[in-house]
Protein backbone atom coordinates (compact mmCIF):
# COMPACT_ATOMS: atom_id res chain seq x y z
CA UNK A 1 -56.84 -23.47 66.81
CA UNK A 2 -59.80 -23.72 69.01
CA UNK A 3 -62.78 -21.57 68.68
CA UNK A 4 -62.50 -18.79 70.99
CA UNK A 5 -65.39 -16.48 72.12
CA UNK A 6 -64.12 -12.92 70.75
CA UNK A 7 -65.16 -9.60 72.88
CA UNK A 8 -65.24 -7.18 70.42
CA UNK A 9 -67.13 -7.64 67.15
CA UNK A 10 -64.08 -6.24 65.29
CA UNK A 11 -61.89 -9.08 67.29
CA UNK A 12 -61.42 -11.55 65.13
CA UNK A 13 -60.23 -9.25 61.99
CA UNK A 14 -58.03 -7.74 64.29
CA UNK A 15 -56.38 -10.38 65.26
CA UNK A 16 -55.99 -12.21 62.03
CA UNK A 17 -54.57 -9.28 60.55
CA UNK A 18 -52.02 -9.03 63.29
CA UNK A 19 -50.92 -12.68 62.90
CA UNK A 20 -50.91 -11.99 59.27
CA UNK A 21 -48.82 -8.95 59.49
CA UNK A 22 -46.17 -10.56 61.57
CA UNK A 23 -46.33 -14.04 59.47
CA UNK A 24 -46.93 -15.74 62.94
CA UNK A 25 -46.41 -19.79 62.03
CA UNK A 26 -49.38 -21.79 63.03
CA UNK A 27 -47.52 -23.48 65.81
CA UNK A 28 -46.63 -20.02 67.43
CA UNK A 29 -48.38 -20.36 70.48
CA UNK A 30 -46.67 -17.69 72.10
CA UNK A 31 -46.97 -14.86 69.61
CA UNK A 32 -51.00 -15.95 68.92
CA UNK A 33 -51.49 -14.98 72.73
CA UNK A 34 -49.78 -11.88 72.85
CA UNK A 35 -51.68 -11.11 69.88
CA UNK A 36 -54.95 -12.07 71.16
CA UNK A 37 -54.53 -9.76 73.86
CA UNK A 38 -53.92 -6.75 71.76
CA UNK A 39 -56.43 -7.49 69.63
CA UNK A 40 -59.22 -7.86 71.94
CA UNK A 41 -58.37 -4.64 73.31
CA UNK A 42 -59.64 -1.53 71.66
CA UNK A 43 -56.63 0.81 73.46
CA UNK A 44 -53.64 -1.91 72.50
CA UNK A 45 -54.84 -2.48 69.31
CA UNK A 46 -54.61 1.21 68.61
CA UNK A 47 -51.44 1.34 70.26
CA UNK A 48 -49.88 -1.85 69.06
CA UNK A 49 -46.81 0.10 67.57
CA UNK A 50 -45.78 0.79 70.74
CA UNK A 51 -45.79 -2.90 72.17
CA UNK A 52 -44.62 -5.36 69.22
CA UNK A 53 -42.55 -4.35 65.73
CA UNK A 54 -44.11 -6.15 63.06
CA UNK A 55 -40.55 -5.93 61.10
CA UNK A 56 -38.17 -6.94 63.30
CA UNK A 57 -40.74 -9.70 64.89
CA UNK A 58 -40.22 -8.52 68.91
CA UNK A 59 -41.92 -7.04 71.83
CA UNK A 60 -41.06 -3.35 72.50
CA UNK A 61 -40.32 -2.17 75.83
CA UNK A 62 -43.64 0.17 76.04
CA UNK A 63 -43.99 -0.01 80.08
CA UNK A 64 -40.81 1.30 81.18
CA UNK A 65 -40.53 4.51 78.52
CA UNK A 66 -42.81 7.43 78.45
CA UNK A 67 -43.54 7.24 74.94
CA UNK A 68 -47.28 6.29 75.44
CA UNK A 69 -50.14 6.56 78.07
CA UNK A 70 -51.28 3.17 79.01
CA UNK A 71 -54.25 2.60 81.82
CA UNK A 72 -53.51 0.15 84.37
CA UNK A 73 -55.91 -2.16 82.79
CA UNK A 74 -53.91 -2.00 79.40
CA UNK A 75 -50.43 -2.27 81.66
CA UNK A 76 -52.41 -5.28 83.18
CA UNK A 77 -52.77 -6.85 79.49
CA UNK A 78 -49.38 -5.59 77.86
CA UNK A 79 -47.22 -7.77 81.46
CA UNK A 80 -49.72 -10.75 80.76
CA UNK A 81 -49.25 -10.96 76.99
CA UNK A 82 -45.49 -10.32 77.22
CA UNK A 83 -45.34 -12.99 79.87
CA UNK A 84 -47.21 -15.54 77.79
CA UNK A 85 -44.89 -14.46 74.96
CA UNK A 86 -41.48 -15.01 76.37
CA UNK A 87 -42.04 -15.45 80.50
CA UNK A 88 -41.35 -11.40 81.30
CA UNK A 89 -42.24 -11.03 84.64
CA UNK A 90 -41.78 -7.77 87.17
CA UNK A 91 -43.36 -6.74 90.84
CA UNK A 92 -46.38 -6.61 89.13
CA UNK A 93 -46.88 -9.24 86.48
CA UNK A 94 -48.17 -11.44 89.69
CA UNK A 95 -51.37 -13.41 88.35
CA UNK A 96 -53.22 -11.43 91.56
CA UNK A 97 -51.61 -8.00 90.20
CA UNK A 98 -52.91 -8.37 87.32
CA UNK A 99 -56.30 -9.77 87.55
CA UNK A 100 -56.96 -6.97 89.60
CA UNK A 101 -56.60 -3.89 87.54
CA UNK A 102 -59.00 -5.76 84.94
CA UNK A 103 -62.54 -5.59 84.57
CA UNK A 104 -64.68 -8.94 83.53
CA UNK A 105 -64.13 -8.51 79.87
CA UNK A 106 -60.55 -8.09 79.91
CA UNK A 107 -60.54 -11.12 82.68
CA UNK A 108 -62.55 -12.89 80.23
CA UNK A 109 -59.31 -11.85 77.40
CA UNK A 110 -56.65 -12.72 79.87
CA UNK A 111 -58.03 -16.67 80.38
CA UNK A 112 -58.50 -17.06 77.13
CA UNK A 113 -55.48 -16.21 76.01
CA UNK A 114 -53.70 -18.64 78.72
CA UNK A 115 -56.04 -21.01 77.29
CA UNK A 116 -54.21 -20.12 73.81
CA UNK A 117 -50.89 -20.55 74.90
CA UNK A 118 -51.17 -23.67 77.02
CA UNK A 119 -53.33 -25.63 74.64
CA UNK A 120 -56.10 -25.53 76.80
CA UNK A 121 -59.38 -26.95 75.14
């Protein structure tokens, strides 16, 4: 995997212990973006529960039920990780729509984990 720049200091263990708890192969391109996201996100992280099952290895569907408050910023990250995980798209997983309820650290997240799941070096 290439070396990524992580945003938080607790990044990293995060998201190794998320690809560790789902058994993610090494190969899984998909799943290691999604997971990058929530990792490198203090509110998903916290709420990851809500947005993948670790037991039956899917994605949850956390933006259309009322179960959990997300920001627009963390709606922003939950459409771009589920679309790098399995192509979900709705009338606002556009790449504008999205960019645009993030700030420059969560931009920062959302590149690099394109850059995960495309193989970009």
């Amino acid at each position: 995997m290439v070396t990524r720049i992580l945003i938080l200091s607790s990044h990293k263990e995060w998201y190794d212990q998320l690809l560790k708890e789902d058994g993610t192969h090494p190969d899984d391109r998909e799943r290691m973006a999604l997971f990058f996201v929530i990792s490198g996100n203090r509110d998903l992280y916290q709420k990851r529960s809500f947005i993948y099952d670790f037991k039956k290895h899917h994605i949850l569907d956390c933006l259309s039920n009322r179960e959990v408050d997300f920001s627009s910023g963390s709606k922003a990250l939950i459409r771009l990780g589920f679309n790098l995980y399995n192509g979900y798209s709705d009338e606002e997983s556009s790449p504008f729509s999205l960019m645009c309820h993030l700030d420059g650290e969560n931009r920062k997240l959302a590149l690099d984990a394109i850059s995960i799941r495309f193989a970009i070096h």
